[in-house]
Protein backbone atom coordinates (compact mmCIF):
# COMPACT_ATOMS: atom_id res chain seq x y z
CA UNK A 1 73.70 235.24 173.52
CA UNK A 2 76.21 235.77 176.30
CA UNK A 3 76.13 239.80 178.16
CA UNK A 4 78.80 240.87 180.58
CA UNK A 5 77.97 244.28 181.67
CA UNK A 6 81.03 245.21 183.70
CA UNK A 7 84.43 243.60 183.67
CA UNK A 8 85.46 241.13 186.05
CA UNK A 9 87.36 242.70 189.22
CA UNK A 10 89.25 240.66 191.35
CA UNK A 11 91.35 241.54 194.83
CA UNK A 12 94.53 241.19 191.90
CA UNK A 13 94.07 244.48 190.80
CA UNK A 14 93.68 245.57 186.86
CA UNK A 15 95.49 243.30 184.20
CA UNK A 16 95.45 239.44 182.96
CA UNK A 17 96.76 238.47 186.49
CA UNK A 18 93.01 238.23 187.49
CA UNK A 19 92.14 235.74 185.18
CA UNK A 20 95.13 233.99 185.34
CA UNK A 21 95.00 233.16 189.15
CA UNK A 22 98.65 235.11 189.69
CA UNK A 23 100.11 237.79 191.38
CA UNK A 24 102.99 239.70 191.49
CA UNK A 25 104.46 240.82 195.03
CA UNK A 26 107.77 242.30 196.45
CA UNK A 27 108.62 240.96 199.73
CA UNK A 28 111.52 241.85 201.96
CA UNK A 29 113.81 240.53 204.29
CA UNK A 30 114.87 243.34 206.28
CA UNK A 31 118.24 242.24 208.65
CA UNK A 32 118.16 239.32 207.89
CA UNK A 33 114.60 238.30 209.98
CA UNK A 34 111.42 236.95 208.62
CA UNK A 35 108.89 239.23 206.25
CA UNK A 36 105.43 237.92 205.55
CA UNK A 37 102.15 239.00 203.85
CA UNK A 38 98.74 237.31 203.56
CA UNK A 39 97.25 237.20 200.14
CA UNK A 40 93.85 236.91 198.59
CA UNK A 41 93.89 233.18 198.06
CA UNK A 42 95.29 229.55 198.33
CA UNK A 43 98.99 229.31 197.13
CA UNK A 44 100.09 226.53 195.10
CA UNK A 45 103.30 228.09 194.32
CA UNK A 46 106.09 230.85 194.02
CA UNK A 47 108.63 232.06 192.04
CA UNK A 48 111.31 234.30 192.36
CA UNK A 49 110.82 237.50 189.52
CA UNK A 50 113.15 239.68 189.94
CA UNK A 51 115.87 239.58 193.03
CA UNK A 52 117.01 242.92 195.12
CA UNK A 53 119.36 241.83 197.03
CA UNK A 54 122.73 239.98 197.00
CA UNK A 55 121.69 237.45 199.51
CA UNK A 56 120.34 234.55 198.70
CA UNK A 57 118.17 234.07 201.35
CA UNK A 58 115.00 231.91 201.33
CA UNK A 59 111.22 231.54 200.98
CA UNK A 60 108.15 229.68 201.18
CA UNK A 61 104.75 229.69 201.82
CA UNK A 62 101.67 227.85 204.05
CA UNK A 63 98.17 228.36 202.73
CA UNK A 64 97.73 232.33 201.99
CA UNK A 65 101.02 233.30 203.65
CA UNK A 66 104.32 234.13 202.00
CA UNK A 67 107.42 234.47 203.52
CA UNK A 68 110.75 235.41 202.77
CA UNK A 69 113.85 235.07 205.41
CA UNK A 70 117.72 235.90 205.50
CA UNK A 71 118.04 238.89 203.93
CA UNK A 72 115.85 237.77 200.70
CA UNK A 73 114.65 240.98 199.01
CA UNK A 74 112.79 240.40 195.36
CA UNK A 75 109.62 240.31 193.58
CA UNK A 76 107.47 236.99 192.94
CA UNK A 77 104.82 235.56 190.68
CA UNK A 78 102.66 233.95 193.28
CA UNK A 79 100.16 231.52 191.55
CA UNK A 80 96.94 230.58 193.48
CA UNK A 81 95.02 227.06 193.89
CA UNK A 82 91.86 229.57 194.59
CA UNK A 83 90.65 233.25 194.25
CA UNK A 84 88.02 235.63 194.18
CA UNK A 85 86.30 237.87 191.42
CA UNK A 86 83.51 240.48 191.32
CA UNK A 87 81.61 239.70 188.27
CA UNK A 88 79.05 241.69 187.05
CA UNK A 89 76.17 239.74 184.93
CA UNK A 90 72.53 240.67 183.29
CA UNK A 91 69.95 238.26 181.88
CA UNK A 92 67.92 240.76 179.52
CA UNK A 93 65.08 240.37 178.09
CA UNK A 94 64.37 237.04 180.46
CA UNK A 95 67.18 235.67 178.77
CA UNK A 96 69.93 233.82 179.51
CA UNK A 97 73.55 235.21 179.60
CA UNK A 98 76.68 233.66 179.97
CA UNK A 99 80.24 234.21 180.53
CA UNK A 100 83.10 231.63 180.30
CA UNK A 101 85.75 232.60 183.72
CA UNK A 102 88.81 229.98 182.03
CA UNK A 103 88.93 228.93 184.79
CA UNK A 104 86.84 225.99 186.92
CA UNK A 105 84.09 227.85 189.08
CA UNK A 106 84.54 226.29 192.58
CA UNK A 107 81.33 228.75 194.19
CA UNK A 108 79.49 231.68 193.23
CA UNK A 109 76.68 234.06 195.24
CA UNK A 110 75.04 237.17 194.48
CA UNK A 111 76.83 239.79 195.95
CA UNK A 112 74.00 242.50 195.30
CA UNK A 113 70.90 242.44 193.10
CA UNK A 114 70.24 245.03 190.29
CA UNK A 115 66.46 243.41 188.92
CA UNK A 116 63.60 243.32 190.87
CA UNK A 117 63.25 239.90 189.38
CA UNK A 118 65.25 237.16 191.41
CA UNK A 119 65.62 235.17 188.28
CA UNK A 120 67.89 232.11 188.57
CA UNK A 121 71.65 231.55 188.23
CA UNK A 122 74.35 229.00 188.42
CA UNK A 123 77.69 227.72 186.94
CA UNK A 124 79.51 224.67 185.01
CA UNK A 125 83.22 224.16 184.74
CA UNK A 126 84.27 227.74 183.49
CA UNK A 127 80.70 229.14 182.56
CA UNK A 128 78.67 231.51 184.93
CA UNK A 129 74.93 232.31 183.59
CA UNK A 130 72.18 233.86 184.39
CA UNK A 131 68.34 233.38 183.11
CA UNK A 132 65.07 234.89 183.65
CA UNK A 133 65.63 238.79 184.38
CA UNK A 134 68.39 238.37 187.15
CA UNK A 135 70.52 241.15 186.95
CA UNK A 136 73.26 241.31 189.82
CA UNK A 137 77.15 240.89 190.45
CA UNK A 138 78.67 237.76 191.75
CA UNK A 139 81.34 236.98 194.09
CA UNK A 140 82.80 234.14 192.22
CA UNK A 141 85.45 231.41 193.46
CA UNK A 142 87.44 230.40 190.51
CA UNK A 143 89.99 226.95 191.15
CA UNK A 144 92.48 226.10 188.74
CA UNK A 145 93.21 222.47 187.76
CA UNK A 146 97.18 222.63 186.41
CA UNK A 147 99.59 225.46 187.17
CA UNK A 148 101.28 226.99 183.81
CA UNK A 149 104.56 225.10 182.66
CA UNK A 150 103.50 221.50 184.93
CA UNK A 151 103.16 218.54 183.37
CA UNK A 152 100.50 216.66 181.36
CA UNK A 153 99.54 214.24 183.06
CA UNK A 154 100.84 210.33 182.20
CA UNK A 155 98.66 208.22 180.34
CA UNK A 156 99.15 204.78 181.45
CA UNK A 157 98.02 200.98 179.97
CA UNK A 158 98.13 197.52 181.71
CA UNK A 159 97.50 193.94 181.15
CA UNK A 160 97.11 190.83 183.19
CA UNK A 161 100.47 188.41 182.90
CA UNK A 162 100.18 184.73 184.02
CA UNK A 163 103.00 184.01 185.76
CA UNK A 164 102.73 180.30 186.96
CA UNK A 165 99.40 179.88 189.09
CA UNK A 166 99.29 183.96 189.35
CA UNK A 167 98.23 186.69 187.32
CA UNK A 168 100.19 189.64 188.06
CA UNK A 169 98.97 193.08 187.05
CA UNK A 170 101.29 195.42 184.90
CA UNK A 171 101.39 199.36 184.92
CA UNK A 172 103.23 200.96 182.00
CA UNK A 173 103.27 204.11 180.35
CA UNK A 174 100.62 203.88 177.21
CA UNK A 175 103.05 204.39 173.99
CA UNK A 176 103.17 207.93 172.12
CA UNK A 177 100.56 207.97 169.17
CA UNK A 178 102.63 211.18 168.44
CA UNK A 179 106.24 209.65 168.71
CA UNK A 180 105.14 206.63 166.66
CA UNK A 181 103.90 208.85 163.77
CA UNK A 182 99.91 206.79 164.09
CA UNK A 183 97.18 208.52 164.37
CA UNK A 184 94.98 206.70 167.29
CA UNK A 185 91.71 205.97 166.81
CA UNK A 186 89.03 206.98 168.52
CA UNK A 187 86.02 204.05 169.15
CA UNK A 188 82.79 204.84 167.72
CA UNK A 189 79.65 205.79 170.34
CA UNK A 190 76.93 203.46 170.14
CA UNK A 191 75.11 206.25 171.82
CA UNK A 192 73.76 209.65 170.70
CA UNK A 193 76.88 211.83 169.70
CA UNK A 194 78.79 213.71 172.35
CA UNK A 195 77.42 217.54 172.96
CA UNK A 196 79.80 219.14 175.54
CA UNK A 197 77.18 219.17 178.52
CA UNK A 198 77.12 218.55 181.75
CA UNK A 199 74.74 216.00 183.05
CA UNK A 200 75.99 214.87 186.06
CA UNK A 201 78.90 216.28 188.32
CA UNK A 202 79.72 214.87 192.21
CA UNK A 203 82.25 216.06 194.54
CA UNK A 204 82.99 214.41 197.35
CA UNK A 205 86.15 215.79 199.57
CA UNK A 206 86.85 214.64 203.15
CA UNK A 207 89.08 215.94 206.03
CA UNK A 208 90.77 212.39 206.81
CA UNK A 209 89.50 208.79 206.66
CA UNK A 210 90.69 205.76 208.12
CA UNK A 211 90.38 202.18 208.06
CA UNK A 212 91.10 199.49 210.22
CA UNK A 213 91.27 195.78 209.79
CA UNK A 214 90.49 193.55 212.84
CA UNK A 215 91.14 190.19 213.32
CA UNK A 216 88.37 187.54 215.32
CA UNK A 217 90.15 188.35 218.52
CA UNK A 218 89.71 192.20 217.93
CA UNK A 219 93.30 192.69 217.77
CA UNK A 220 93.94 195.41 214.80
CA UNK A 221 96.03 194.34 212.46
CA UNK A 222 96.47 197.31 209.92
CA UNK A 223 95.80 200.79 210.08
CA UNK A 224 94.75 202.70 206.84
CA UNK A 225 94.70 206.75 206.75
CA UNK A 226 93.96 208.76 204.24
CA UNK A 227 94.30 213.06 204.83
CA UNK A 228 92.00 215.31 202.16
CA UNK A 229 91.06 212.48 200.23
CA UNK A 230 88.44 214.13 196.81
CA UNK A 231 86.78 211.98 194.88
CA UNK A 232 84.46 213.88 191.59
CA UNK A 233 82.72 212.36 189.21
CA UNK A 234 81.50 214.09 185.95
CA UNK A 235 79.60 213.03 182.99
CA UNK A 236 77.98 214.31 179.96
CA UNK A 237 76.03 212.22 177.27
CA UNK A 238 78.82 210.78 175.66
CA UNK A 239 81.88 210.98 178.07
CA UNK A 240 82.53 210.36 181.56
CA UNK A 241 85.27 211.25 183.74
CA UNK A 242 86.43 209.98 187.30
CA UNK A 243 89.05 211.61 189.02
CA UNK A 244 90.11 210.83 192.93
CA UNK A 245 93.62 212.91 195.07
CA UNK A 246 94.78 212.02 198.71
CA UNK A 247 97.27 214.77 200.04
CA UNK A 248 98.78 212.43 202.65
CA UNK A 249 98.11 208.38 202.32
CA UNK A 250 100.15 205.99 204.84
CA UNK A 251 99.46 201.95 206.21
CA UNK A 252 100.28 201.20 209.76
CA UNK A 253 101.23 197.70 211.10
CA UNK A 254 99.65 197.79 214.33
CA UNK A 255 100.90 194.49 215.40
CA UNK A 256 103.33 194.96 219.10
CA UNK A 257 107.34 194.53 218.52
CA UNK A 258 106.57 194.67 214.08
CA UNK A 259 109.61 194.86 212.61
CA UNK A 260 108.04 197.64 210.14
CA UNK A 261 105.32 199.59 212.13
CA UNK A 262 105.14 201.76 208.56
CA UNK A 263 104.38 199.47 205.80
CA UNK A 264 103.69 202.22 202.76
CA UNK A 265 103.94 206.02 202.98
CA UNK A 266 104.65 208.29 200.05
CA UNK A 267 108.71 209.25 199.16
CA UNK A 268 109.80 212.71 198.60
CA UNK A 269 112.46 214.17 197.21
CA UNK A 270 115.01 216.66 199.10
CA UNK A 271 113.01 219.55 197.20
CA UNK A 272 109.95 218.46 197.71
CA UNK A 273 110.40 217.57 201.53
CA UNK A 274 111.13 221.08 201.66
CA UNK A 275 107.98 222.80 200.26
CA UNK A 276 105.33 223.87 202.66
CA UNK A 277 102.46 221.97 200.28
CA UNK A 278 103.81 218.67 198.96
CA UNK A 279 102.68 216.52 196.03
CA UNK A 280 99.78 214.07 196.43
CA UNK A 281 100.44 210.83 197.94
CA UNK A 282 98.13 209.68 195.30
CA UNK A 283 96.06 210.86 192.12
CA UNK A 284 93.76 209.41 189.39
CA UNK A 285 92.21 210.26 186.66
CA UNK A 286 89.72 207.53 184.88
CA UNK A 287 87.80 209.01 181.40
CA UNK A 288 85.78 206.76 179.79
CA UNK A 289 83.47 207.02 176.04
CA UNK A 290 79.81 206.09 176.63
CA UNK A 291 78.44 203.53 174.83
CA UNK A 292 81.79 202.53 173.20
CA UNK A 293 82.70 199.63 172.45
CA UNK A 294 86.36 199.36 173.79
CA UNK A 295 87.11 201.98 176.84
């Protein structure tokens, strides 16, 4: 049985906003200049509410900062990659209590103790517990893994092609099940039957990395950076799942006089050249049934 003794509270204020990871602030552009305000967590993006002002001005943000500039007044829905909630928790009875956040728990640490028993505690995905008599509230990191209204993400098939003495590797979009009218089917486990758990999570994330290749002479003859590159794994008994992002990825000929001294770096659009936080050069997501026999 799952106990929460208090509600969650959150830097948000009352309301679904602090489960949702949002916020709603008015910002204004006074004389035209630059207005900004720091809020309580990561910003993956904004939106413009409700405008109070004829101008129409302009606005961005950079990490927890928004700004608004040119005589911009109006209201947003900020939404957050990361933020912060009080949660208040009780194992009772030495036993364990749980509470599902919705959202992925990125961190968690007792903020102050109410048991004289230290107990234990600790989180997966969403879920926050507590077991053997600890009774205390939690600072609590949540992370969300999609924004409301993006995207699911594109499923994709390929196949090998020989094409004279080569085989060339094709990437397509996998066909709709649901636009085809089939119903796919799934293969059977030769293992024990998925139950939902967690048995094994990594998380590896990393500043930058790069990679050089040298030739015999130990002239380099490409450069390879990557910037933020996260790599997770995750696996439960019948399921595993392998995801990997790079914010910024980009090959360097570092031959003298090359004719192209840039041989790959990611392509944005106008709009997106103009956001402070940009797409992901690169992301992908691997999931994979235990055990079957196709994956």
């Amino acid at each position: 049985p799952s106990s929460v003794v208090a509600a969650p509270r959150s830097a948000f204020g009352d309301g679904a906003s602090e489960w949702n990871g949002y916020r709603d602030v008015r910002l204004e552009s006074l004389h035209e200049g630059v207005a900004t305000t720091r809020l309580p967590g990561s910003i993956a993006r904004a939106e413009v509410r409700a405008r109070h002002s004829q101008r129409e001005g302009r606005f961005g943000w950079h990490g927890d900062e928004l700004w608004t500039a040119d005589g911009l007044r109006a209201t947003f829905r900020v939404f957050f990659v990361r933020w912060g909630l009080e949660v208040d928790l009780d194992s009772r009875g030495m036993r364990r209590s749980e509470v599902d956040l919705r959202h992925a728990v990125a961190h968690a640490a007792v903020q102050s103790q109410r048991s004289a028993s230290d107990g234990s505690f600790g989180w997966s995905d969403s879920t926050l517990w507590v077991d053997e008599g600890l009774r205390a509230r939690f600072a609590v990191t949540l992370q969300r893994d999609a924004l409301p209204g993006s995207r699911p993400p594109l499923e994709l098939r390929y196949r090998m092609v020989a094409d004279g003495p080569v085989k060339v590797l094709q990437v397509m979009p996998a066909p709709s099940a649901a636009a085809s009218g089939e119903v796919p089917s799934l293969p059977v486990l030769a293992s024990e039957e998925d139950d939902g758990k967690l048995r094994l999570s990594v998380h590896v994330s990393l500043a930058c990395l790069g990679v050089s290749l040298i030739a015999d002479g130990c002239e380099e003859l490409l450069y390879l950076s990557l910037v933020d590159p996260v790599v997770s794994y995750r696996a439960s008994s019948g399921r595993d799942f392998l995801s990997a992002q790079v914010r910024h990825l980009q090959v360097d000929n570092q031959l003298q006089a090359a004719s192209f001294p840039v041989l790959l770096q990611p392509s944005f659009s106008a709009e997106e050249a103009q956001q402070a936080v940009r797409p992901h050069s690169l992301e992908l997501l691997v999931q994979r049934r235990i055990g079957a026999a196709q994956v």
